[in-house]
Protein backbone atom coordinates (compact mmCIF):
# COMPACT_ATOMS: atom_id res chain seq x y z
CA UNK A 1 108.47 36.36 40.94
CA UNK A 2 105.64 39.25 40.56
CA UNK A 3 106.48 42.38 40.46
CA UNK A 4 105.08 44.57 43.16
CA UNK A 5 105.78 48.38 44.26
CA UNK A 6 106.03 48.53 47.69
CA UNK A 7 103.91 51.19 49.56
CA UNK A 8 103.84 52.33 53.44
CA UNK A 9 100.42 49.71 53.93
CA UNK A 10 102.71 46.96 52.17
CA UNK A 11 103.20 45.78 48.57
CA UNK A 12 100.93 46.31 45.48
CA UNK A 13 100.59 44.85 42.17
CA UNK A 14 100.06 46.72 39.17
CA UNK A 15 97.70 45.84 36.49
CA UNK A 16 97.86 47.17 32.70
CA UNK A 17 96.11 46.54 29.53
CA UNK A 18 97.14 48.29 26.59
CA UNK A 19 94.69 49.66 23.59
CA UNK A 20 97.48 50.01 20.49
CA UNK A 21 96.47 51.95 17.33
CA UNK A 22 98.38 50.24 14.90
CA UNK A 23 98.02 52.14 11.20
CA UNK A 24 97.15 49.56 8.44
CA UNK A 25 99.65 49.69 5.95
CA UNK A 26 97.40 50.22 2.40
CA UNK A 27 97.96 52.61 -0.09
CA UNK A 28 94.44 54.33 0.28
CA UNK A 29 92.62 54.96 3.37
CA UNK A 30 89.85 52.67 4.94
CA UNK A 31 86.98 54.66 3.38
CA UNK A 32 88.43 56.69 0.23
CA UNK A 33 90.68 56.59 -2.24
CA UNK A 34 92.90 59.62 -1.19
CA UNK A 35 96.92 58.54 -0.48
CA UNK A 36 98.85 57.76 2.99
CA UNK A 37 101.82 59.05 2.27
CA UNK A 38 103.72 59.94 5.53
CA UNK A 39 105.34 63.52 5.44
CA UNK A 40 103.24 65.10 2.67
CA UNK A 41 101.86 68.85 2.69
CA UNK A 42 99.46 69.48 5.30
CA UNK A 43 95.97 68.85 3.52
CA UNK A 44 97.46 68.00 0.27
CA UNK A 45 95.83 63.97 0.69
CA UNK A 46 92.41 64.69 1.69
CA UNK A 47 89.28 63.22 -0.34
CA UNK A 48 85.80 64.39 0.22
CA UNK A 49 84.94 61.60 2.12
CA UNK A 50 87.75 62.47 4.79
CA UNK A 51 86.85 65.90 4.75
CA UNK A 52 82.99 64.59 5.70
CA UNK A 53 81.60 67.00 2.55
CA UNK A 54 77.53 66.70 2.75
CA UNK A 55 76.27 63.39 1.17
CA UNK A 56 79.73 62.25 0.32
CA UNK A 57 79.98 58.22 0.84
CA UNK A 58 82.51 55.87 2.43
CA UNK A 59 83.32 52.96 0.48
CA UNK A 60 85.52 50.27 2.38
CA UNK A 61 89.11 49.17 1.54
CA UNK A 62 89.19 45.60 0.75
CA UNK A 63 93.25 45.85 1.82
CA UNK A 64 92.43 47.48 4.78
CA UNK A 65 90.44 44.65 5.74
CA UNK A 66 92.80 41.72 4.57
CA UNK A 67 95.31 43.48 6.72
CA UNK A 68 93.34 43.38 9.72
CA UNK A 69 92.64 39.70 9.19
CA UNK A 70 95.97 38.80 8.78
CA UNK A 71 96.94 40.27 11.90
CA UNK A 72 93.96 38.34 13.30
CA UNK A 73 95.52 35.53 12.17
CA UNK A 74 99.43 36.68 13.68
CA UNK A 75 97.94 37.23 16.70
CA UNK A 76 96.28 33.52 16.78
CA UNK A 77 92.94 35.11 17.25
CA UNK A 78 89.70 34.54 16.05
CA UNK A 79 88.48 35.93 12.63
CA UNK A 80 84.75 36.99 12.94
CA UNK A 81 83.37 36.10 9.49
CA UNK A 82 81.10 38.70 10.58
CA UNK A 83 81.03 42.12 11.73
CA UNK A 84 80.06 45.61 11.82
CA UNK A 85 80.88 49.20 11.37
CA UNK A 86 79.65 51.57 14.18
CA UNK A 87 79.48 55.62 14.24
CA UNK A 88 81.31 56.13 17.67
CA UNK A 89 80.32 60.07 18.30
CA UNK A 90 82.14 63.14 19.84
CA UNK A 91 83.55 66.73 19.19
CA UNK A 92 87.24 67.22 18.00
CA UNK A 93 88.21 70.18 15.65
CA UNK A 94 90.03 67.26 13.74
CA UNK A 95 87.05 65.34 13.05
CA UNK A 96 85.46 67.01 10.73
CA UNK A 97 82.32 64.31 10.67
CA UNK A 98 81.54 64.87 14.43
CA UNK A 99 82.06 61.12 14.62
CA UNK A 100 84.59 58.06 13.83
CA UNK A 101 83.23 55.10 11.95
CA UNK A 102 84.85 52.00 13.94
CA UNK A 103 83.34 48.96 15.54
CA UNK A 104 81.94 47.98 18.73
CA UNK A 105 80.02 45.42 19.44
CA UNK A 106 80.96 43.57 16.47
CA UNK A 107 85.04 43.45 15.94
CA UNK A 108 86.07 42.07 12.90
CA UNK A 109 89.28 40.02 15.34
CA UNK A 110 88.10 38.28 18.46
CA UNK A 111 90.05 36.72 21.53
CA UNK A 112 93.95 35.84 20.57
CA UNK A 113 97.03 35.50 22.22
CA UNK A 114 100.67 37.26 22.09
CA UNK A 115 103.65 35.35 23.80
CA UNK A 116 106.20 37.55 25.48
CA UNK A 117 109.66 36.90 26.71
CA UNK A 118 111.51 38.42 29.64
CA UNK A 119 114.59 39.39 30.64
CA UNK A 120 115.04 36.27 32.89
CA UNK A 121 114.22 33.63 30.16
CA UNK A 122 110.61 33.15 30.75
CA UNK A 123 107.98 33.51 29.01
CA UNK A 124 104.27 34.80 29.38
CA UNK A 125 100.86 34.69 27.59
CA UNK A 126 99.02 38.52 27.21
CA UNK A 127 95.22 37.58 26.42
CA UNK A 128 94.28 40.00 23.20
CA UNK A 129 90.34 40.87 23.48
CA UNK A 130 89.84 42.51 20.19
CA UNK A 131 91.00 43.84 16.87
CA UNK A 132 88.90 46.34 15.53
CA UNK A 133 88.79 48.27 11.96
CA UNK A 134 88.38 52.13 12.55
CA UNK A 135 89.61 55.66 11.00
CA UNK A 136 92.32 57.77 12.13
CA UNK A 137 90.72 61.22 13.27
CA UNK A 138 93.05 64.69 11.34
CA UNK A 139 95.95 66.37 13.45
CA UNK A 140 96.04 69.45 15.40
CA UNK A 141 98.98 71.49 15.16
CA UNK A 142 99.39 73.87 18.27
CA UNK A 143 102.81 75.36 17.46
CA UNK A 144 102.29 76.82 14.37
CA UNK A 145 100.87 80.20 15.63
CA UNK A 146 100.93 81.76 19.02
CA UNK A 147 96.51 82.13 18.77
CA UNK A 148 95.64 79.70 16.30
CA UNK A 149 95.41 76.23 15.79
CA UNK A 150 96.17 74.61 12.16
CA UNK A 151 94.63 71.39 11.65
CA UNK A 152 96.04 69.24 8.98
CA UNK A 153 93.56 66.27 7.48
CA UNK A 154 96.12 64.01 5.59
CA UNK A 155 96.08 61.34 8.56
CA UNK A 156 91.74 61.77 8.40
CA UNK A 157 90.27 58.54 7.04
CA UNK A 158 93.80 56.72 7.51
CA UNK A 159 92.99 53.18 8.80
CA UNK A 160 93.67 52.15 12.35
CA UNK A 161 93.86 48.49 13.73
CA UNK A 162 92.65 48.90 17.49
CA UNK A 163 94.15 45.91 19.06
CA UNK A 164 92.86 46.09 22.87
CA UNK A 165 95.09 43.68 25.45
CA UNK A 166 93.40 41.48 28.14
CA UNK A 167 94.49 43.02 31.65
CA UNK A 168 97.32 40.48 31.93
CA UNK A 169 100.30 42.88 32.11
CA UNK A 170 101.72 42.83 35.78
CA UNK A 171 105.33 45.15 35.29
CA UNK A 172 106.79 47.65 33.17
CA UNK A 173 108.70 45.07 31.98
CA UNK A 174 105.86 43.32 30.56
CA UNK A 175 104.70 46.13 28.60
CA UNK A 176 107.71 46.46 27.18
CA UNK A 177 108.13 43.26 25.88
CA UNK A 178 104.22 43.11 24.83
CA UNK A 179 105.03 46.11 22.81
CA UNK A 180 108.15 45.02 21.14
CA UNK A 181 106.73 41.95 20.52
CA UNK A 182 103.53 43.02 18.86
CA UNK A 183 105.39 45.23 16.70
CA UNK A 184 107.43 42.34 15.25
CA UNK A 185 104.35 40.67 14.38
CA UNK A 186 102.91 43.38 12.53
CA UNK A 187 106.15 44.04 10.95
CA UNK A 188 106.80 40.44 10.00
CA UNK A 189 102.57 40.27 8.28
CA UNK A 190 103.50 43.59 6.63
CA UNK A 191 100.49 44.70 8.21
CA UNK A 192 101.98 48.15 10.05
CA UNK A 193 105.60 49.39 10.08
CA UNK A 194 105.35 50.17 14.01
CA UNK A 195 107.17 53.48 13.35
CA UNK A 196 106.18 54.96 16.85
CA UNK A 197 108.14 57.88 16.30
CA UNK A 198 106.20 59.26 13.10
CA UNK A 199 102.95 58.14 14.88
CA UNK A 200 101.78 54.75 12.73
CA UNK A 201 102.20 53.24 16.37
CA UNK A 202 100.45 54.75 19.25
CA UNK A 203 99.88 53.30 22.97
CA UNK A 204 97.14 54.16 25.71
CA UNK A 205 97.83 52.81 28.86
CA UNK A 206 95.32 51.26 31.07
CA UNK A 207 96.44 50.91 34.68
CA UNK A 208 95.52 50.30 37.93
CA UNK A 209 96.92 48.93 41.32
CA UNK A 210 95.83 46.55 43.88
CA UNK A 211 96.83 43.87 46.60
CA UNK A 212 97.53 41.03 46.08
CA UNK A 213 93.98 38.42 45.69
CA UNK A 214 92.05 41.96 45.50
CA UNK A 215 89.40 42.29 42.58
CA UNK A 216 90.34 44.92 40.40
CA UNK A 217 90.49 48.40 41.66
CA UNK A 218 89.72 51.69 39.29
CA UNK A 219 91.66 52.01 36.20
CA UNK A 220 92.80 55.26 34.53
CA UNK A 221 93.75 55.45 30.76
CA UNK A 222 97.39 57.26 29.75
CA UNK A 223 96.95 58.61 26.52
CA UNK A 224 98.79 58.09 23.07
CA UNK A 225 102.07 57.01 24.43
CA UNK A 226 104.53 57.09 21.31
CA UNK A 227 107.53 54.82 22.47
CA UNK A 228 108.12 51.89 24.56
CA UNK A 229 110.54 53.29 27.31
CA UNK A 230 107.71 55.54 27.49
CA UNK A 231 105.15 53.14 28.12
CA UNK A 232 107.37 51.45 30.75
CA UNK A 233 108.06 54.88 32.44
CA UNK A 234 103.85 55.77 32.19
CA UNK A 235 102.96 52.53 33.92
CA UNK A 236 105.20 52.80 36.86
CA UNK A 237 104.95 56.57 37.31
CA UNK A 238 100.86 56.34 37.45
CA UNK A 239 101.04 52.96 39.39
CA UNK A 240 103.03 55.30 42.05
CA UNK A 241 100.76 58.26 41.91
CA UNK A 242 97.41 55.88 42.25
CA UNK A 243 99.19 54.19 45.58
CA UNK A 244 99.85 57.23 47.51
CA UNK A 245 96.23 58.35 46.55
CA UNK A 246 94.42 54.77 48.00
CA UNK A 247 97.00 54.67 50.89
CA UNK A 248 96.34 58.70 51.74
CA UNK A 249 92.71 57.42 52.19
CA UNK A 250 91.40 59.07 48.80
CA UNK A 251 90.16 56.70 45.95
CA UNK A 252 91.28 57.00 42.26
CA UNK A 253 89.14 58.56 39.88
CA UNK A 254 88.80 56.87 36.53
CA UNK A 255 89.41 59.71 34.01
CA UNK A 256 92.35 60.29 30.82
CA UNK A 257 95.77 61.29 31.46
CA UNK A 258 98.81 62.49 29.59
CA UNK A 259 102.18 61.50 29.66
CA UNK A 260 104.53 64.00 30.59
CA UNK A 261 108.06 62.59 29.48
CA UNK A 262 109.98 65.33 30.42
CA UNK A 263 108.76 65.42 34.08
CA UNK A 264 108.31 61.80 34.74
CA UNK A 265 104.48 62.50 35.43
CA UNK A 266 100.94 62.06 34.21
CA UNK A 267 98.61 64.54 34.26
CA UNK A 268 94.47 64.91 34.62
CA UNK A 269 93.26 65.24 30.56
CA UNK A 270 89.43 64.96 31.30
CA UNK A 271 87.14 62.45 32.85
CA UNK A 272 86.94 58.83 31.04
CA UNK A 273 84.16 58.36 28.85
CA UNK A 274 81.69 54.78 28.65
CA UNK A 275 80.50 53.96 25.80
CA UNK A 276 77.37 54.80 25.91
CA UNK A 277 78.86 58.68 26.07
CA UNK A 278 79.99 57.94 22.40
CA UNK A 279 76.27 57.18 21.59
CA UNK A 280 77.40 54.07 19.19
CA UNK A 281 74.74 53.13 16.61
CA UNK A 282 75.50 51.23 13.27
CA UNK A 283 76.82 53.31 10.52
CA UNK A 284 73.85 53.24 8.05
CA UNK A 285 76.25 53.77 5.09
CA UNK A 286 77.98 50.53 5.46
CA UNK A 287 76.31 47.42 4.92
CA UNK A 288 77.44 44.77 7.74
CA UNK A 289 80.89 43.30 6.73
CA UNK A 290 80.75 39.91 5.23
CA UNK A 291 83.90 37.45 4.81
CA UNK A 292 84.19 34.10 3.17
CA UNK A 293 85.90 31.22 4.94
CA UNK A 294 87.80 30.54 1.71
CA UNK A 295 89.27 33.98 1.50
CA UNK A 296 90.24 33.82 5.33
CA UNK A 297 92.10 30.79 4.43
CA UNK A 298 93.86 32.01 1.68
CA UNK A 299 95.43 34.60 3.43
CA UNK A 300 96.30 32.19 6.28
CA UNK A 301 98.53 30.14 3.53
CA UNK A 302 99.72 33.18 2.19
CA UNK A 303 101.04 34.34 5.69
CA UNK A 304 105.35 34.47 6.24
CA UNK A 305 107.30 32.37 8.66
CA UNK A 306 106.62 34.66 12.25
CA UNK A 307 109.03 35.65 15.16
CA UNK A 308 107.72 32.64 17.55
CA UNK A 309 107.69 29.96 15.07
CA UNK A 310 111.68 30.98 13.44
CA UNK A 311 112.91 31.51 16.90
CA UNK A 312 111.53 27.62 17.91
CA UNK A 313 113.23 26.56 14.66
CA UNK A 314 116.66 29.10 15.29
CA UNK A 315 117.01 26.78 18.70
CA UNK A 316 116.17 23.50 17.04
CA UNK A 317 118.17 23.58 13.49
CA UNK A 318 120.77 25.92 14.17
CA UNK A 319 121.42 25.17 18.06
CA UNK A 320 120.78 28.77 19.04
CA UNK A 321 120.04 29.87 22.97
CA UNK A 322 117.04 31.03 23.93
CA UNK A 323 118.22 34.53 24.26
CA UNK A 324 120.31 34.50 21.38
CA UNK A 325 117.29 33.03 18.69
CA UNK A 326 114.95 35.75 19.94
CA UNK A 327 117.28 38.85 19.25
CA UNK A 328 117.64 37.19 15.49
CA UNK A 329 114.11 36.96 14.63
CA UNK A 330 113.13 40.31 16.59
CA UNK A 331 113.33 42.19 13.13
CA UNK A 332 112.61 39.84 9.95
CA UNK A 333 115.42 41.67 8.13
CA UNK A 334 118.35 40.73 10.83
CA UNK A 335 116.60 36.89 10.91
CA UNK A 336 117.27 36.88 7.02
CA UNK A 337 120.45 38.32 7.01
CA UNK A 338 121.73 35.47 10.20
CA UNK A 339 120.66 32.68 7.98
CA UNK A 340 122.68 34.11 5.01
CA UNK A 341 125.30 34.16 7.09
CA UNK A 342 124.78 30.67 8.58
CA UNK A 343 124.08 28.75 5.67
CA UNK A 344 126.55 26.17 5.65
CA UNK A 345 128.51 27.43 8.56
CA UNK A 346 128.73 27.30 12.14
CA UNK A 347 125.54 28.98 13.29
CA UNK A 348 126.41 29.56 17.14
CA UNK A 349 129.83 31.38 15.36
CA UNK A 350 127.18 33.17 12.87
CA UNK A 351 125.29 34.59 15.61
CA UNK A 352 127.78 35.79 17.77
CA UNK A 353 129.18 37.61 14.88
CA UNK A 354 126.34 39.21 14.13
CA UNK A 355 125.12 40.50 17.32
CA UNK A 356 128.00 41.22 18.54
CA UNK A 357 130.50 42.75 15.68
CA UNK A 358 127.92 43.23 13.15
CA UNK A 359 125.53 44.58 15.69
CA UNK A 360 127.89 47.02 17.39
CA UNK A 361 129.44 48.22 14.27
CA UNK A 362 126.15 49.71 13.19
CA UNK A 363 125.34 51.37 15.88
CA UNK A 364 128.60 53.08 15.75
CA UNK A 365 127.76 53.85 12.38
CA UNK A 366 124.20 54.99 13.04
CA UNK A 367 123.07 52.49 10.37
CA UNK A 368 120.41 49.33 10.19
CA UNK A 369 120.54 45.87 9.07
CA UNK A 370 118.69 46.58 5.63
CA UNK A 371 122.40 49.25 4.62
CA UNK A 372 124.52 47.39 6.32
CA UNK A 373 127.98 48.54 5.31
CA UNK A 374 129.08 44.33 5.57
CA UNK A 375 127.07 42.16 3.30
CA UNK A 376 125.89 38.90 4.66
CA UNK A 377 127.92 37.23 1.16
CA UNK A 378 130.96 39.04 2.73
CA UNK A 379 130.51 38.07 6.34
CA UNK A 380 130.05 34.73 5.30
CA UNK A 381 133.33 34.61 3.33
CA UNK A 382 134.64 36.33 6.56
CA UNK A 383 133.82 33.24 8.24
CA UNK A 384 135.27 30.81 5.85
CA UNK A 385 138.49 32.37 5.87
CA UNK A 386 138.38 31.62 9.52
CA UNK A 387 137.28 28.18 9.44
CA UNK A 388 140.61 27.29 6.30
CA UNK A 389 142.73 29.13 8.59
CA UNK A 390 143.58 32.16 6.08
CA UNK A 391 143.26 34.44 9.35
CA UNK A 392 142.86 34.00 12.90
CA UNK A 393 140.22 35.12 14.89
CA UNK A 394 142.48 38.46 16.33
CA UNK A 395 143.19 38.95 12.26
CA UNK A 396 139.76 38.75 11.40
CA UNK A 397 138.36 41.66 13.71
CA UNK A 398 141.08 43.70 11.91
CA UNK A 399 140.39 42.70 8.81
CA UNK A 400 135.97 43.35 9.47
CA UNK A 401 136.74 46.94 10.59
CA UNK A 402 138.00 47.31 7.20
CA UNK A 403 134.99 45.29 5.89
CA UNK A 404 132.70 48.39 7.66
CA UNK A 405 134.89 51.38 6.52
CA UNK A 406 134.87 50.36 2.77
CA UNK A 407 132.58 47.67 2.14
CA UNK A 408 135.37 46.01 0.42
CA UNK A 409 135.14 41.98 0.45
CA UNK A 410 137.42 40.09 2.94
CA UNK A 411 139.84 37.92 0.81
CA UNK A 412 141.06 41.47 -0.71
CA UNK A 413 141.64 42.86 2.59
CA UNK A 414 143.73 39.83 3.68
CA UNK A 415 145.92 39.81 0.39
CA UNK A 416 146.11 43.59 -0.11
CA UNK A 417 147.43 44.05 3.52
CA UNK A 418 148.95 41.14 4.12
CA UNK A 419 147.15 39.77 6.93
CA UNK A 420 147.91 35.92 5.61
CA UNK A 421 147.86 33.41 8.60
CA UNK A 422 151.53 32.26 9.19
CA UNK A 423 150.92 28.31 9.25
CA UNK A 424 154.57 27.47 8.82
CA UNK A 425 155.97 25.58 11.20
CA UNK A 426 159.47 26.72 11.06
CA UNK A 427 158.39 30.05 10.82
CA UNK A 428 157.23 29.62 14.11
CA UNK A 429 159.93 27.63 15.29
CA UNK A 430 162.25 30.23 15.04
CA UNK A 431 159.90 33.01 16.62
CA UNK A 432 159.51 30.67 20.11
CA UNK A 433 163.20 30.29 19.57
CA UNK A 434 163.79 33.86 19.53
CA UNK A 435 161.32 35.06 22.15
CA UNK A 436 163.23 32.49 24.34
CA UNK A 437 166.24 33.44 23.38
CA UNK A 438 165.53 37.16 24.26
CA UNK A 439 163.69 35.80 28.01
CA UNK A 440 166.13 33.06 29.60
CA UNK A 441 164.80 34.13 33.03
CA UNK A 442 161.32 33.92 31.83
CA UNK A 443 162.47 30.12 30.67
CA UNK A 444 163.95 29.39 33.66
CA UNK A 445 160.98 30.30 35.98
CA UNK A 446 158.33 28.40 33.65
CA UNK A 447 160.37 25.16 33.81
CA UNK A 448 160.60 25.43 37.71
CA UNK A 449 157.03 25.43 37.86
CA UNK A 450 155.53 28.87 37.05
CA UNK A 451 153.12 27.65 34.33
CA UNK A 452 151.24 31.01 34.05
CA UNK A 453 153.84 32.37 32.56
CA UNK A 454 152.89 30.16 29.24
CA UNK A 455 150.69 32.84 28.36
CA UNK A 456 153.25 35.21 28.41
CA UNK A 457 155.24 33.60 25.75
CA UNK A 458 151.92 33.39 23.49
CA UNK A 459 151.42 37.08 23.49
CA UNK A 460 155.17 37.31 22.93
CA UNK A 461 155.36 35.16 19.49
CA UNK A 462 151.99 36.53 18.48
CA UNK A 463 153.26 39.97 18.95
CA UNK A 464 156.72 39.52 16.94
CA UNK A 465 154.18 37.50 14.28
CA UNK A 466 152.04 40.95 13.97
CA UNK A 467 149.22 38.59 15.31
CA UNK A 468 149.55 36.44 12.10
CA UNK A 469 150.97 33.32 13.60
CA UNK A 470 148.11 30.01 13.87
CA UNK A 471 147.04 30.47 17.34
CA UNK A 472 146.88 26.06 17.60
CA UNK A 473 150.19 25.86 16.20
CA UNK A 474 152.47 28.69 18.01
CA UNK A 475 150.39 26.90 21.71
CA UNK A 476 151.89 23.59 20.05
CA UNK A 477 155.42 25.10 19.80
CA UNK A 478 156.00 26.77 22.76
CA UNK A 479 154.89 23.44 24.68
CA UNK A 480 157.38 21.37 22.66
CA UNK A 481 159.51 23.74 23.31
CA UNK A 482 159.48 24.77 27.13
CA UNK A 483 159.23 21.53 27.97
């Protein structure tokens, strides 16, 4: 079903395409040799080249560029064995060149494909148009003085991948899941750590609104949105605002926005540029860039196991649902730590394990996958005591909070506390008996008919057991012995 907004002249549909600045993971930036360190002194990683010195010259990252093709090749795009480098002009007091050296006409990443998956199990195909190589522009820092502004270069020169959606998103929730799922990719290729929080992430937001069989209507572009929910929140909150503008008889300009988080509203930046504002011309310091087919392909064998293919081979091997296969192999760490887990076990009992127990006990804890207080070694062994019948599955959630407050390994929990499975049968025997013994009207009602009351004599043997009686046996020997 689409999703639609609905106005006072009837419903709309909202249309978004997304332009994410993803920053290359590489060592050096795309044109110098100066570091990328994230955090360091303000203007302490700066070369020459990024701080556009007279007659200084960019030379190209060859890493820079085998990351961008691998994405290419993550995103099931095409890899353009040719392309170009462009100067894209305009003023900011962070770009100390006057201009960014990207590309235009010539991307080095052509037409792909990203498969998303929604909340009600289906799934959807976003169209990618481009991929294109360019450098980060400096920062400027506003709250450092009440009349100046500070501008810090160490993110100048830092290389971008532009990767520019098809306008195929219909919902917030689409956007969403575009997102997420385009920052798995680049985190499985090792491409970009999608850290939209310290900026190596950043979203603008194309949208626009129309009826339904309409062409499309005027777009306006939200800004450098730094987090999903507020990419969701930016699209619906502008789809609203454009509505009541057509439907009060006005027309929507196209023009930048910001996103304001904290009052749920975008606001009027400046008037959208074309491109031929940007005067682009090729950058005459850069030869055009040149790959060979053989190099492409190497990095195609080279490339890891990614979210779409595990998650087909989560359901397949391991019996996994749908839902269940596609929270493993969101992150690449939690996908390797399930199989650790599942590796000779039951992997529908793996998986609930981990994303439910393991899952919940880190976000009580405030901690990820990758310092995981619980090793996948001991959550394995956690499993196999269940499966020889050392514990029960009640004993075992006692015995993995203890796994999470001292990292201590599961079979040493069990014997240092204890928590031993009672599998004797006359040790049960004589609980039932007693529990009967201590209930005759309880008895009495059960055998006149009142079979509910079976459960009550479970929680009573399990409770005089401390839980430690074998669930399948103590059943057996009430039965035998009610009836």
């Amino acid at each position: 079903m689409a999703y639609t907004i609905e106005g006072n002249t009837g419903p709309w549909e909202i249309v978004v395409g997304l332009e994410v600045h993803a920053q290359v993971i590489s060592r050096a930036k795309l044109f110098s040799g100066a570091a990328t360190d994230f955090g360091a002194p303000p203007n302490s990683q700066v070369s020459f080249v990024d701080a556009a010195f007279p007659g200084m010259l960019p030379v190209l990252n060859q890493e820079c560029v085998a990351q961008a093709v691998r994405t290419g090749l993550g995103l099931n795009a095409q890899i353009n064995l040719t392309s170009r480098f462009d100067r894209k002009n305009y003023f900011y007091a962070d770009l100390p060149s006057g201009y960014q050296i990207s590309q235009f006409e010539h991307p080095i990443v052509g037409t792909g494909v990203v498969e998303i998956e929604l909340a009600d199990g289906s799934t959807r195909q976003i169209g990618v148009t481009r991929l294109h190589l360019e450098q980060d522009a400096g920062k400027s820092m506003h709250d450092q003085s009440p009349t100046k502004t500070y501008v810090d270069l160490n993110r100048s020169g830092v290389g971008l991948m532009e990767i520019v959606s098809e306008p195929d998103i219909r919902s917030p929730e689409e956007a969403g899941a575009y997102l997420r799922k385009l920052r798995s990719i680049l985190r499985y290729l090792g491409t970009c750590d999608g850290n939209m929080e310290e900026g190596s992430m950043r979203a603008d937001v194309n949208v626009s609104v129309r009826k339904t069989g309409e062409a499309y209507r005027t777009r306006c572009e939200v800004k450098n949105v730094n987090s999903i929910r507020f990419v969701m929140q930016a699209v619906e909150v502008e789809a609203i605002r454009q509505i009541e503008v057509w439907e009060s008889g006005g027309e929507v300009q196209q023009e930048t926005r910001l996103f304001d988080s904290a009052r749920g509203e975008t606001r009027s930046m400046r008037s959208k540029e074309d491109a031929h504002d940007y005067r682009y011309f090729p950058d005459p310091d850069l030869l055009p860039l040149v790959l060979e087919q053989s190099w492409v392909d190497a990095l195609r064998a080279a490339l890891p196991e990614l979210p779409d293919t595990k998650r087909a081979r989560f359901i397949s091997d391991y019996g996994l649902t749908p839902y269940d296969a596609g929270v493993l192999v969101a992150e690449q760490s939690t996908a390797l730590f399930f199989e650790a887990v599942a590796q000779g076990r039951d992997a529908k009992q793996a998986a609930n394990w981990v994303t439910g127990d393991l899952f919940g006990a880190l976000n009580r804890t405030g901690t990820s996958i990758e310092t995981s207080p619980v090793s996948a070694e001991n959550l394995g062994a956690l499993l196999d005591l269940i499966a020889d019948n050392t514990i029960n599955g009640k004993i075992a959630k006692q015995v993995f909070e203890e796994m999470v407050a001292t990292g201590a390994a599961p079979a040493a929990i069990v014997e240092a506390k204890g928590l031993r499975q009672v599998t004797d049968t006359s040790a049960i025997d004589a609980a039932v008996d007693a529990i009967m013994a201590a209930n005759p009207d309880k008895v009495a009602e059960y055998r006149s008919g009142k079979d509910k009351l079976f459960g009550f004599f479970v929680g009573q043997v399990m409770k005089a057991m401390a839980g430690k009686g074998n669930p399948a046996l103590v059943n057996t020997a009430i039965k035998a012995k009610l009836g």
